[in-house]
PDB file of N, CA and C in Angstrom:
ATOM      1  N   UNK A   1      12.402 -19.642  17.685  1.00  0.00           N
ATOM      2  CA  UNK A   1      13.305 -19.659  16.537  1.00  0.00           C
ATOM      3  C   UNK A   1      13.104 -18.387  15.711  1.00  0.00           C
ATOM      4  N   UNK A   2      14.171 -17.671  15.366  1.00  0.00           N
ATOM      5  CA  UNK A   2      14.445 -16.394  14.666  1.00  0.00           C
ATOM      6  C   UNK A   2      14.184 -16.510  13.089  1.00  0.00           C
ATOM      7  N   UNK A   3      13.665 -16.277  12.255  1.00  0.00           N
ATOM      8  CA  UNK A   3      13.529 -16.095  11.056  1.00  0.00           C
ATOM      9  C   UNK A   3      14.394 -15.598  10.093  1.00  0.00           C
ATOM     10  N   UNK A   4      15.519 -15.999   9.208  1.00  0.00           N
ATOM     11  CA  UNK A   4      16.246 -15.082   8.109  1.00  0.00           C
ATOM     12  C   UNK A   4      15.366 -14.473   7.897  1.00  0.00           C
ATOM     13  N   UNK A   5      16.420 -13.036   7.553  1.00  0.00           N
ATOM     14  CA  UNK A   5      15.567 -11.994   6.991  1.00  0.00           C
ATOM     15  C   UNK A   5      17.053 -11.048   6.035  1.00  0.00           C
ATOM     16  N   UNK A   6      16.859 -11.151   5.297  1.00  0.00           N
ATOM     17  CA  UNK A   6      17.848 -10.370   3.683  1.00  0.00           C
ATOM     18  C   UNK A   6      18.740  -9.219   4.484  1.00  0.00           C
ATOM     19  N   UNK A   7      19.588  -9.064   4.129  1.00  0.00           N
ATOM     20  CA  UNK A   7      20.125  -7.639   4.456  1.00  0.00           C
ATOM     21  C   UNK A   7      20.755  -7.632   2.606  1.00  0.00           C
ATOM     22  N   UNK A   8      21.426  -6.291   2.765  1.00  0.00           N
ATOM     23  CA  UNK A   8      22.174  -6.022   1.604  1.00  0.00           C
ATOM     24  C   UNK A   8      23.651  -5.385   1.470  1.00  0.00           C
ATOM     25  N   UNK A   9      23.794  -6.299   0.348  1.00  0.00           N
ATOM     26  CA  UNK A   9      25.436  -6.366   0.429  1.00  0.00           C
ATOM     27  C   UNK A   9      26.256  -4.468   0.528  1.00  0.00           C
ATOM     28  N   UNK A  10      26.930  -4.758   1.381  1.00  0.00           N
ATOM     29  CA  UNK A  10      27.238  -3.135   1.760  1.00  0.00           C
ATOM     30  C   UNK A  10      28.432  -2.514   0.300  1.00  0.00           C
ATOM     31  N   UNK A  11      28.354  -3.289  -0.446  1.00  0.00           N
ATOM     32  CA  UNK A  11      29.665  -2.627  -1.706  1.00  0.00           C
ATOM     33  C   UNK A  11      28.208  -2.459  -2.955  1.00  0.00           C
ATOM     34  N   UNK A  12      27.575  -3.778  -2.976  1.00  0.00           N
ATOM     35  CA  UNK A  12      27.372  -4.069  -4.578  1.00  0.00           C
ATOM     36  C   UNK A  12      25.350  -3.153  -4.182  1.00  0.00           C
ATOM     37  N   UNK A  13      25.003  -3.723  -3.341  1.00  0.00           N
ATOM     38  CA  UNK A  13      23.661  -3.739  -2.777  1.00  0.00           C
ATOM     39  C   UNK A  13      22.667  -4.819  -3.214  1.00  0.00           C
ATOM     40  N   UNK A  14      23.105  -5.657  -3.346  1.00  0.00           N
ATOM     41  CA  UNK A  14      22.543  -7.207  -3.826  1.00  0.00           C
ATOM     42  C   UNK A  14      22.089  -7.802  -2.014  1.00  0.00           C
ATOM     43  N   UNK A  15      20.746  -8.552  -2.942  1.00  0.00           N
ATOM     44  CA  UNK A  15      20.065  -8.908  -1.281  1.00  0.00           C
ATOM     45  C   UNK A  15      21.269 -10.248  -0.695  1.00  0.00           C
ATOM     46  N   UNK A  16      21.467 -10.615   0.514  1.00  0.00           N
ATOM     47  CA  UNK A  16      22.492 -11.027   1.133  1.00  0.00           C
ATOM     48  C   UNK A  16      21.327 -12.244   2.152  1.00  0.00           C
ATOM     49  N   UNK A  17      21.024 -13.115   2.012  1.00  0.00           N
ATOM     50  CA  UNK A  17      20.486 -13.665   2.950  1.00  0.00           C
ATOM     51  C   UNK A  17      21.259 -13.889   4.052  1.00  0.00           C
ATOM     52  N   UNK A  18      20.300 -13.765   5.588  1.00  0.00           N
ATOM     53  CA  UNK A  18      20.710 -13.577   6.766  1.00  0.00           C
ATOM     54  C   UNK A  18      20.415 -14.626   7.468  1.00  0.00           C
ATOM     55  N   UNK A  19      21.800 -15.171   8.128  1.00  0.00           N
ATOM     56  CA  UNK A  19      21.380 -16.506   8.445  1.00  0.00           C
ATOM     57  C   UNK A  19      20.759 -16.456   9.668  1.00  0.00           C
ATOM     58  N   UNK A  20      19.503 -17.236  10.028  1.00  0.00           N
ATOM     59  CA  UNK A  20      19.126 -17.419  11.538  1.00  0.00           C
ATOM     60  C   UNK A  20      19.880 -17.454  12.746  1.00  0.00           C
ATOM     61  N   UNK A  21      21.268 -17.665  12.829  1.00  0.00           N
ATOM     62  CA  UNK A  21      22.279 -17.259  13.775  1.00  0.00           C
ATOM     63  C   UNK A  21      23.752 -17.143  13.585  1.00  0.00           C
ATOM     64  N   UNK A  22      24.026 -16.213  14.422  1.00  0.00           N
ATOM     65  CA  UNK A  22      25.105 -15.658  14.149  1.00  0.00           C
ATOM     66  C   UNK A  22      25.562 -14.384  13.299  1.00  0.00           C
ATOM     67  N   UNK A  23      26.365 -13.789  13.272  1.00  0.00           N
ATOM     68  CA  UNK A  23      26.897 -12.754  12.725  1.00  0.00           C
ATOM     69  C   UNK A  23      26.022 -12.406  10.586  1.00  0.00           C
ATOM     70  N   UNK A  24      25.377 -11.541  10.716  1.00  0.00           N
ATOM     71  CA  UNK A  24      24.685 -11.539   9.276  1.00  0.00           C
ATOM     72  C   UNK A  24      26.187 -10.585   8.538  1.00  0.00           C
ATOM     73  N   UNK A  25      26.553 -11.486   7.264  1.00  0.00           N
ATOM     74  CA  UNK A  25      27.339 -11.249   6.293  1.00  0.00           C
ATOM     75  C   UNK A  25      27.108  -9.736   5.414  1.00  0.00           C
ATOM     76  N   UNK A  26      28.500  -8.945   5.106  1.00  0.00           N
ATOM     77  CA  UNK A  26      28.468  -7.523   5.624  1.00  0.00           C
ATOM     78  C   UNK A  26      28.691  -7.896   3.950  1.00  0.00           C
ATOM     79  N   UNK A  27      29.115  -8.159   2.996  1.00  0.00           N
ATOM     80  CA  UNK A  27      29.347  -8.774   1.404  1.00  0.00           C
ATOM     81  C   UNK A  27      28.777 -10.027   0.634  1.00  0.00           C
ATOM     82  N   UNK A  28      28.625  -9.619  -0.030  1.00  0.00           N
ATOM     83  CA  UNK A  28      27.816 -10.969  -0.828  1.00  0.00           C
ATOM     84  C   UNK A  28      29.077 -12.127  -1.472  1.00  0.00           C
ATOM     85  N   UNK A  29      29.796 -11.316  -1.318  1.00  0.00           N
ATOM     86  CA  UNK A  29      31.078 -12.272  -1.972  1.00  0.00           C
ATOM     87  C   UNK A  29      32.256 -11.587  -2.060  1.00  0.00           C
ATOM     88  N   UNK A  30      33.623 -12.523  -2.193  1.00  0.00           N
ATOM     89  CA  UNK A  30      34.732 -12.387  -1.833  1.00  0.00           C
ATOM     90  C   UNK A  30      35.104 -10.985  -2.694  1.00  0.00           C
ATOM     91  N   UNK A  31      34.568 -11.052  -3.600  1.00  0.00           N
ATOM     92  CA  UNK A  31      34.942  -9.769  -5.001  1.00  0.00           C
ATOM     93  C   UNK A  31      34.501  -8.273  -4.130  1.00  0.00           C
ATOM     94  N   UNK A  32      33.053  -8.589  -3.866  1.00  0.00           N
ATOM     95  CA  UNK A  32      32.850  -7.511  -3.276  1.00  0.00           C
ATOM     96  C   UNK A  32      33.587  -6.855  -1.631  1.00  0.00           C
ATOM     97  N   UNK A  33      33.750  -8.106  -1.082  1.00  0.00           N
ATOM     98  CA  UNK A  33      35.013  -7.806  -0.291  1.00  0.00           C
ATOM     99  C   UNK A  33      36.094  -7.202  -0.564  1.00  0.00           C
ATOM    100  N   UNK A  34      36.895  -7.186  -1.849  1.00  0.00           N
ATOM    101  CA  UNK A  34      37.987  -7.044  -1.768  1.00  0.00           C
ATOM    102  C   UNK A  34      37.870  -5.736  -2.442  1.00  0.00           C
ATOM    103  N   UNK A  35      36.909  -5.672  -3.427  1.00  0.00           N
ATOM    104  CA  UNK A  35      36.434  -4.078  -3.597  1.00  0.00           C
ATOM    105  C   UNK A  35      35.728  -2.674  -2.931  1.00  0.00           C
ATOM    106  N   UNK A  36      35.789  -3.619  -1.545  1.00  0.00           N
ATOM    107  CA  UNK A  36      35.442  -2.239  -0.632  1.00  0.00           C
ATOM    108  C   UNK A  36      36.783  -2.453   0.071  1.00  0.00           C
ATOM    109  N   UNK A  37      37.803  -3.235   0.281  1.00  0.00           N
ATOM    110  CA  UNK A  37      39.009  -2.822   1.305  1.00  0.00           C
ATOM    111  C   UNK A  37      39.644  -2.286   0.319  1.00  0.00           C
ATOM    112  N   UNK A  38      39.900  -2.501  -1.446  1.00  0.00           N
ATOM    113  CA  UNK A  38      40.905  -1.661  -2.435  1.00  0.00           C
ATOM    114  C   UNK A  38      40.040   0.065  -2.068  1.00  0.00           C
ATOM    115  N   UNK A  39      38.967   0.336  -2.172  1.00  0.00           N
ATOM    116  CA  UNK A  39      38.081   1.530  -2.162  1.00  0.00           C
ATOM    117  C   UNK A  39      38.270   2.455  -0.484  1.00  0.00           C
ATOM    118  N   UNK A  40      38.415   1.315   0.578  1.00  0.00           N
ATOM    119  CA  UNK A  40      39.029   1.944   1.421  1.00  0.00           C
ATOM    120  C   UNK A  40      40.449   2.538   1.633  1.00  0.00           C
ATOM    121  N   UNK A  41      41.451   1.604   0.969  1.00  0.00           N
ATOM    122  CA  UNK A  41      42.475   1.792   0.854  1.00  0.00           C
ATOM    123  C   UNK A  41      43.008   2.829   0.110  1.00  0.00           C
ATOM    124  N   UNK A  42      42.264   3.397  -0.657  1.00  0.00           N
ATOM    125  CA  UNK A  42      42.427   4.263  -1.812  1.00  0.00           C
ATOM    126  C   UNK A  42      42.089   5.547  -1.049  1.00  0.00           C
ATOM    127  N   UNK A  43      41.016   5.588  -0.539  1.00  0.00           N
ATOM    128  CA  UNK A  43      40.520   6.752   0.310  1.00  0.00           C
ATOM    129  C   UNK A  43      39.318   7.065  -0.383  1.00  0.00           C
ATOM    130  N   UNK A  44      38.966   5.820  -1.041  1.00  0.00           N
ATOM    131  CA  UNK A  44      37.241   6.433  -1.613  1.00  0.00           C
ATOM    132  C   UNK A  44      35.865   6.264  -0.524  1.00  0.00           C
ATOM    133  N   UNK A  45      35.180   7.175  -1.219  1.00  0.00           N
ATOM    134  CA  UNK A  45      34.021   6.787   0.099  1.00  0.00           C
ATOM    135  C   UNK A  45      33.686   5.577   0.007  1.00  0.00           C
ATOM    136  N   UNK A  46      32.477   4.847   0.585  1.00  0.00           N
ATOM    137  CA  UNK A  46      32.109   3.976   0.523  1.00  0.00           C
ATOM    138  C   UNK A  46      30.918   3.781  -0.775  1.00  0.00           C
ATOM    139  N   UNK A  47      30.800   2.548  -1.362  1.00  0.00           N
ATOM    140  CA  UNK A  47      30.288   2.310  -2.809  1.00  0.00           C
ATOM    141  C   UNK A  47      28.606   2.241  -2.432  1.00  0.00           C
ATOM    142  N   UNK A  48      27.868   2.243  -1.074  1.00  0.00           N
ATOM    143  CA  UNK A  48      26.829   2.028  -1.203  1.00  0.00           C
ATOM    144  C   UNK A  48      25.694   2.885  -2.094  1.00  0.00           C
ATOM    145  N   UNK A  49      25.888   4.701  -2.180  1.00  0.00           N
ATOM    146  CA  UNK A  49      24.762   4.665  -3.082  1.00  0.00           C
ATOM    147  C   UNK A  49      25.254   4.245  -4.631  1.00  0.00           C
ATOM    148  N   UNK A  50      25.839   3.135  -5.023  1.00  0.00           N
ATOM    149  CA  UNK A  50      25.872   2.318  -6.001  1.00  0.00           C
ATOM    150  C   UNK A  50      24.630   1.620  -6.407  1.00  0.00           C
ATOM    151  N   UNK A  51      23.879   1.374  -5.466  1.00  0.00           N
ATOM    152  CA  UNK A  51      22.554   0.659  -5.476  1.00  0.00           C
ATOM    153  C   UNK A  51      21.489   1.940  -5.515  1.00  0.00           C
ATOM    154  N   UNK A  52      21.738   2.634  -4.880  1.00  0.00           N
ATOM    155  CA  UNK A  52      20.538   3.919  -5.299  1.00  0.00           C
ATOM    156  C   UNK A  52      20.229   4.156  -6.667  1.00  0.00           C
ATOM    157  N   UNK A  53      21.614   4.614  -6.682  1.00  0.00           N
ATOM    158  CA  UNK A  53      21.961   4.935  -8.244  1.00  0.00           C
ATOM    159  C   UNK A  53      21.378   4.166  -9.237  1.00  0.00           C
ATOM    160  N   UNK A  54      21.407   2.120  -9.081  1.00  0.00           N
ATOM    161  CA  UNK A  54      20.874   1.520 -10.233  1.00  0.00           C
ATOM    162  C   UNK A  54      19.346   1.380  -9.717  1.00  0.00           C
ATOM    163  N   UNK A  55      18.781   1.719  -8.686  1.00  0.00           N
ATOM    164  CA  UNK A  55      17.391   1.326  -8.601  1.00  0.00           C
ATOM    165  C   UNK A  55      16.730   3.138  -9.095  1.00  0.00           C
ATOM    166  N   UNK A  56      17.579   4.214  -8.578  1.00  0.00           N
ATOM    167  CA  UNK A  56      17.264   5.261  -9.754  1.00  0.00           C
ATOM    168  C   UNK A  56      17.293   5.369 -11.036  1.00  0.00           C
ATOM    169  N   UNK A  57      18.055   4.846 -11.545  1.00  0.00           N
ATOM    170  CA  UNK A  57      18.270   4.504 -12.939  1.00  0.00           C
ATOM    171  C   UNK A  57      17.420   3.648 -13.356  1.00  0.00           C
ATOM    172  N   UNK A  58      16.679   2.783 -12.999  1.00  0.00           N
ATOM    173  CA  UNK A  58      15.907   1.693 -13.150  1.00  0.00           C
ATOM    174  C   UNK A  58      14.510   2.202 -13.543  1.00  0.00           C
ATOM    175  N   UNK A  59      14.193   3.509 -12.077  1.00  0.00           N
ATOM    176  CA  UNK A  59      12.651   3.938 -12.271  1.00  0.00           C
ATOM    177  C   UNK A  59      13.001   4.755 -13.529  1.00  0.00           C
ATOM    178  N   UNK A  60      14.123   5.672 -13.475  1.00  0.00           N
ATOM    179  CA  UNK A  60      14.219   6.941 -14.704  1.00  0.00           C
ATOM    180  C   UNK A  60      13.994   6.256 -15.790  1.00  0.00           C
ATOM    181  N   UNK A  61      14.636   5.468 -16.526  1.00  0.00           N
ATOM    182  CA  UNK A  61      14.243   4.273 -17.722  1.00  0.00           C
ATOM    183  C   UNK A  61      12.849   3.853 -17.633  1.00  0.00           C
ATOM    184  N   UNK A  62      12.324   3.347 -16.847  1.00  0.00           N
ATOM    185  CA  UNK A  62      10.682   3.054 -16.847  1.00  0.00           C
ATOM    186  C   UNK A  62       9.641   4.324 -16.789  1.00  0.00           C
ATOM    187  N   UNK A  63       9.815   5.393 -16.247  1.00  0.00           N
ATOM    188  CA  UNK A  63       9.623   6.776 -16.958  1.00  0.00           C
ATOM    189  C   UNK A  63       9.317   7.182 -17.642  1.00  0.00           C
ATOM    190  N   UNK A  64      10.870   6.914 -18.582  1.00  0.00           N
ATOM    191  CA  UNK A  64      11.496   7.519 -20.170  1.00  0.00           C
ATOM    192  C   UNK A  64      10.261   6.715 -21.227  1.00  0.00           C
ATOM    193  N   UNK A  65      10.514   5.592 -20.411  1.00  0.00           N
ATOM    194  CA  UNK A  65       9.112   4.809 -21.138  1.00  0.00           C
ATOM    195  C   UNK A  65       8.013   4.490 -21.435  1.00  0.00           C
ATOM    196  N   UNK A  66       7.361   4.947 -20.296  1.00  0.00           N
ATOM    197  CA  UNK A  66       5.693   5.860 -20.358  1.00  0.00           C
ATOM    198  C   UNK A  66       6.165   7.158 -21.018  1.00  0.00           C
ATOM    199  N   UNK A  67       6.929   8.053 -20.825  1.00  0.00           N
ATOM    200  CA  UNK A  67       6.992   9.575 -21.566  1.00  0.00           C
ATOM    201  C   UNK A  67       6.768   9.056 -22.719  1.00  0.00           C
ATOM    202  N   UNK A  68       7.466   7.905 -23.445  1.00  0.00           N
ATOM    203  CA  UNK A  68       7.412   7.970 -24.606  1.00  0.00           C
ATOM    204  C   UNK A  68       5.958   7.411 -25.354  1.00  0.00           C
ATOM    205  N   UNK A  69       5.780   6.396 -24.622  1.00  0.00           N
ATOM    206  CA  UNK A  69       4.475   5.648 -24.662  1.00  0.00           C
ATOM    207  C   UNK A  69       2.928   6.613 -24.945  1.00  0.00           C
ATOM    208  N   UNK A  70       3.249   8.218 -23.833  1.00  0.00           N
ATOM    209  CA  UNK A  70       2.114   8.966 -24.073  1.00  0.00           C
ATOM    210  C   UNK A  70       2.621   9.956 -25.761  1.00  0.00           C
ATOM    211  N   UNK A  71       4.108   9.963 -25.778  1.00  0.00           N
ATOM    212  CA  UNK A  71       4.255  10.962 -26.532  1.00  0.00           C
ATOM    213  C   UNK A  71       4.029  10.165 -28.041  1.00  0.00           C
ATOM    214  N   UNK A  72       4.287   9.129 -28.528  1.00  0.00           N
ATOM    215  CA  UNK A  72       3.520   8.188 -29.542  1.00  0.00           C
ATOM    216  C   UNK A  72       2.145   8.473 -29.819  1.00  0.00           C
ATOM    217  N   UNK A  73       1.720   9.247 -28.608  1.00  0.00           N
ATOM    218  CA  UNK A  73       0.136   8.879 -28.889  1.00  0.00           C
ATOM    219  C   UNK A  73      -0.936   7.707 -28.081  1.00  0.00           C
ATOM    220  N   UNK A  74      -0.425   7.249 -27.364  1.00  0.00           N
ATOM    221  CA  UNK A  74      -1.153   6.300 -26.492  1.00  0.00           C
ATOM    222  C   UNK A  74      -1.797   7.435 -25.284  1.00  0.00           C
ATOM    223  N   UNK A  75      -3.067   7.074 -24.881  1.00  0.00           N
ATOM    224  CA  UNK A  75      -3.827   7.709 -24.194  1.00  0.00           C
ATOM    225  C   UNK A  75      -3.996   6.873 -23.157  1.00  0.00           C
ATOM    226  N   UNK A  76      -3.940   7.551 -21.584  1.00  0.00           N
ATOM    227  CA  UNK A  76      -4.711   6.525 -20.679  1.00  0.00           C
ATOM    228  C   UNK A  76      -6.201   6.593 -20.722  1.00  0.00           C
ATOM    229  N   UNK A  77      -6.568   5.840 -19.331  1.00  0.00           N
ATOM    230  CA  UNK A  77      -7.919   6.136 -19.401  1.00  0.00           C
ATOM    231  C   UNK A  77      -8.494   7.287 -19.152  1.00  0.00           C
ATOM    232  N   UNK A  78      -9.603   7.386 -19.250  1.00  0.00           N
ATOM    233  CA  UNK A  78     -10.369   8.801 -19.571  1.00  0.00           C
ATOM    234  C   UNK A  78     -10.132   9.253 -17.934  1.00  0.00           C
ATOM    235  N   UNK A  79     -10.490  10.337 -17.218  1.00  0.00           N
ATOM    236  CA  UNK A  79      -9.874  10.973 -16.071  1.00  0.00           C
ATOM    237  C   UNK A  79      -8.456  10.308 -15.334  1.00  0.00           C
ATOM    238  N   UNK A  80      -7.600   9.720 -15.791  1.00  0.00           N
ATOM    239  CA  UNK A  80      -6.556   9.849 -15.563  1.00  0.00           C
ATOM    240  C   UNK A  80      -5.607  10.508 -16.276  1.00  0.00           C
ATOM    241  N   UNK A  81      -5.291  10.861 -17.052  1.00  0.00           N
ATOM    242  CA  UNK A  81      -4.807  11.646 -18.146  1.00  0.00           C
ATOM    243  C   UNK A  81      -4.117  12.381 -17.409  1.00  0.00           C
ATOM    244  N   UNK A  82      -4.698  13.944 -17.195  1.00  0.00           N
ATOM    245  CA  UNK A  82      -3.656  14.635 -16.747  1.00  0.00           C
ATOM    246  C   UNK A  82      -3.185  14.476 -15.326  1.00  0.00           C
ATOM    247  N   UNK A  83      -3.998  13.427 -14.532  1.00  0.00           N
ATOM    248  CA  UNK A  83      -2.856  13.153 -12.949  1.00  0.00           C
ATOM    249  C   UNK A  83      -1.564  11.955 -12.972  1.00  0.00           C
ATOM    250  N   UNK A  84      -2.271  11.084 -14.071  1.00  0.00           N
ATOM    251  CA  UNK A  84      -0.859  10.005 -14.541  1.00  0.00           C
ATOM    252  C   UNK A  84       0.320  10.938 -15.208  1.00  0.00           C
ATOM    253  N   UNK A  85      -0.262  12.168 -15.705  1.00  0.00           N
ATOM    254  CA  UNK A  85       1.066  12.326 -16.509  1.00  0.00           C
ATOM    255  C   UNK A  85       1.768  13.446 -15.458  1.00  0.00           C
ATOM    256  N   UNK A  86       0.719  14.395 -14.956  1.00  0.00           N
ATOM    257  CA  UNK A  86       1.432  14.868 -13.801  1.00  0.00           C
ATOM    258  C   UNK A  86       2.201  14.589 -12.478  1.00  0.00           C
ATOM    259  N   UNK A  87       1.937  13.379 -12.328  1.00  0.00           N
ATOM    260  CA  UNK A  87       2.587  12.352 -11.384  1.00  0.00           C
ATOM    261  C   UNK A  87       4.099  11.607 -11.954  1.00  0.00           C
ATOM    262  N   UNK A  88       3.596  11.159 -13.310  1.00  0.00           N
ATOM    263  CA  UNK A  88       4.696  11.337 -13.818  1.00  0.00           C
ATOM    264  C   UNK A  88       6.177  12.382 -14.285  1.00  0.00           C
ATOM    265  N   UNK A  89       5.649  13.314 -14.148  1.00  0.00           N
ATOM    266  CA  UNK A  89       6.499  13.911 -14.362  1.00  0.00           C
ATOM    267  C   UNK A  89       7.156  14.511 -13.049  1.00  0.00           C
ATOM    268  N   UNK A  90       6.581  14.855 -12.461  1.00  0.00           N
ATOM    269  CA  UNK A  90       7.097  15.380 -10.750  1.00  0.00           C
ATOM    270  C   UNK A  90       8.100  14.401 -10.338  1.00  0.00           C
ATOM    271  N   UNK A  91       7.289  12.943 -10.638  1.00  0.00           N
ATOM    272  CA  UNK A  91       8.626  11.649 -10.250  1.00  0.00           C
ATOM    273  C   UNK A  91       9.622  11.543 -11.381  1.00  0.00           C
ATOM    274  N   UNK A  92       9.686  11.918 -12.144  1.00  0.00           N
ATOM    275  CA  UNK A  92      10.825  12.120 -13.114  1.00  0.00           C
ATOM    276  C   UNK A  92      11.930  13.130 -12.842  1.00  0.00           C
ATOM    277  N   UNK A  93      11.473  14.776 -12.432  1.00  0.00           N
ATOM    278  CA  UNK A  93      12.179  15.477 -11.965  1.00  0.00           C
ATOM    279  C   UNK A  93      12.774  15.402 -10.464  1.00  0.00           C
ATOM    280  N   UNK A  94      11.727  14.470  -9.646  1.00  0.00           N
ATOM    281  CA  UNK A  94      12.590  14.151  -8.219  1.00  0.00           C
ATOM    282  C   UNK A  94      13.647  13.145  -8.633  1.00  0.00           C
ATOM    283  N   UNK A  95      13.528  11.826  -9.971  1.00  0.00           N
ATOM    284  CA  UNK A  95      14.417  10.937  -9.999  1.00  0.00           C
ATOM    285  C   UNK A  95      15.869  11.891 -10.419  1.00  0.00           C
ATOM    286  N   UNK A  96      15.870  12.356 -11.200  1.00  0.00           N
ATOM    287  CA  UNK A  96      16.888  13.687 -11.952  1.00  0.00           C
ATOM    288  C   UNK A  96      17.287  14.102 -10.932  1.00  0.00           C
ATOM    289  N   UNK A  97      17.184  14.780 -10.133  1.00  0.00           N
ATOM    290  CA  UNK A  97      17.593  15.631  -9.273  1.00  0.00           C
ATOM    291  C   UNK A  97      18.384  14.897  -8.177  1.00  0.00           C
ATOM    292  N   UNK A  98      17.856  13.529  -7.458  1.00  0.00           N
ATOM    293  CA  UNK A  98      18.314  12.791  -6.754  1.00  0.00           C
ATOM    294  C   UNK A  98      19.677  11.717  -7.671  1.00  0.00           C
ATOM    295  N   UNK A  99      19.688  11.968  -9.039  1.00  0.00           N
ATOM    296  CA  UNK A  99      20.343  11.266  -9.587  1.00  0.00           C
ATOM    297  C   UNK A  99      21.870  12.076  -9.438  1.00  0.00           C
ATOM    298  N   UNK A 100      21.813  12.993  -9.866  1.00  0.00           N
ATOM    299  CA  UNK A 100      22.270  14.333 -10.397  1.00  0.00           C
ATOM    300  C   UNK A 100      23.234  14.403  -8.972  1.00  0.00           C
ATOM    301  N   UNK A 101      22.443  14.718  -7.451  1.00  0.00           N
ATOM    302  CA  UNK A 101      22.941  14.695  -6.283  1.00  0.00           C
ATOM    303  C   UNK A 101      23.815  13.040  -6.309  1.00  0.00           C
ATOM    304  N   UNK A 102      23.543  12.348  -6.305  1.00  0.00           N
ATOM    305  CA  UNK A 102      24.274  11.395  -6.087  1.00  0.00           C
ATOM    306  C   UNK A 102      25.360  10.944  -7.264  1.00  0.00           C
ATOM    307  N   UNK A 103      25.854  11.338  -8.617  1.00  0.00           N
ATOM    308  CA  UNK A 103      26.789  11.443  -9.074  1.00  0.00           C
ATOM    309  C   UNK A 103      27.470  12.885  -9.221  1.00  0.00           C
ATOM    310  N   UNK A 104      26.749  13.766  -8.292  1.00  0.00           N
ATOM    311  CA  UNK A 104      27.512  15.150  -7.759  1.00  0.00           C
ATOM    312  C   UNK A 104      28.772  14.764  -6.601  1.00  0.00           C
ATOM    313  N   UNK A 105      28.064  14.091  -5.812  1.00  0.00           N
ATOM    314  CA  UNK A 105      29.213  13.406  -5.172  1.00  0.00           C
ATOM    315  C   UNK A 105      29.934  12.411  -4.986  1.00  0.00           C
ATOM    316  N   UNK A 106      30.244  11.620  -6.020  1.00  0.00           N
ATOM    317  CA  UNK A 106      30.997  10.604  -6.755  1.00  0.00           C
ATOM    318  C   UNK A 106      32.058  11.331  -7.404  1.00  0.00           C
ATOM    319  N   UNK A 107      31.496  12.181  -8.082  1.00  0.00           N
ATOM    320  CA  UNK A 107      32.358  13.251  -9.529  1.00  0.00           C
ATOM    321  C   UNK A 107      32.005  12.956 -10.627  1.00  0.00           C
ATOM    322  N   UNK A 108      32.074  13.654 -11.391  1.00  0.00           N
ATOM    323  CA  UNK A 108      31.847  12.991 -12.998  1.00  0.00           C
ATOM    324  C   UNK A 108      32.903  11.764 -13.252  1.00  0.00           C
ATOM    325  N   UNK A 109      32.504  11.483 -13.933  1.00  0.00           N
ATOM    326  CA  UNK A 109      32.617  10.211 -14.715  1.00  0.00           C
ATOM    327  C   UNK A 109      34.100  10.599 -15.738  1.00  0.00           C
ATOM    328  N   UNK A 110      35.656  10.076 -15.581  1.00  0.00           N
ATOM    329  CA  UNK A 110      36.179   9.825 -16.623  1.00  0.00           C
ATOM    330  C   UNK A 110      36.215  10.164 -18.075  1.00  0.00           C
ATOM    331  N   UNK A 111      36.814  10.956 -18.399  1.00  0.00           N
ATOM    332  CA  UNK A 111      36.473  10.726 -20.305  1.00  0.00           C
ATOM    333  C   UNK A 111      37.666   9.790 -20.753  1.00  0.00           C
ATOM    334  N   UNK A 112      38.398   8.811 -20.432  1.00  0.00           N
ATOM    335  CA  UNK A 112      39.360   8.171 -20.759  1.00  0.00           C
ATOM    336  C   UNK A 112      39.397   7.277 -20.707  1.00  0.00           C
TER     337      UNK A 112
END
């Protein structure tokens, strides 16, 4: 006997449980169905790094929040100091950069 195992929804990127047989479900739901055939129909790419995007956005915010945490004045522990914050920051400028690339090719954003 085969084990479910998650896949993820190909529009939204929400985990999708996979049923032990048969065909594993390509949408989590009818909405997201119908928003990748309007997105095909349109001639847009496909919505998956939608999920990059919020799990990038997710670390950049938790980040923003140690940056701020050290810049208050909170200290780590004694020899971690400058490799937590240098670690931090390297993963801050890879999150930026990978962010940056992936609403480079989306387009900007609307002002309307």
């Amino acid at each position: 006997m085969t084990q479910a195992r998650a896949v993820n929804c190909a529009e939204c990127g929400r985990s999708n449980p996979r049923p032990a047989t048969g065909r594993p479900r390509l949408y989590c739901s009818a909405a997201c169905r119908q928003r990748a055939y309007r997105g095909r129909a349109a001639g847009r790419p496909p919505a998956r790094p939608r999920a990059d995007l919020v799990e990038l956005a997710l670390r950049l915010r938790a980040n923003a929040d140690q940056l701020a945490l050290l810049a208050s004045g909170w200290t780590p522990p004694p020899g971690a100091a400058e490799l937590a914050l240098d670690r931090l920051l390297d993963d801050t400028v890879r999150i930026a950069t990978r962010l940056s690339a992936l609403l480079g090719e989306r387009g900007p954003r609307s002002q309307a």
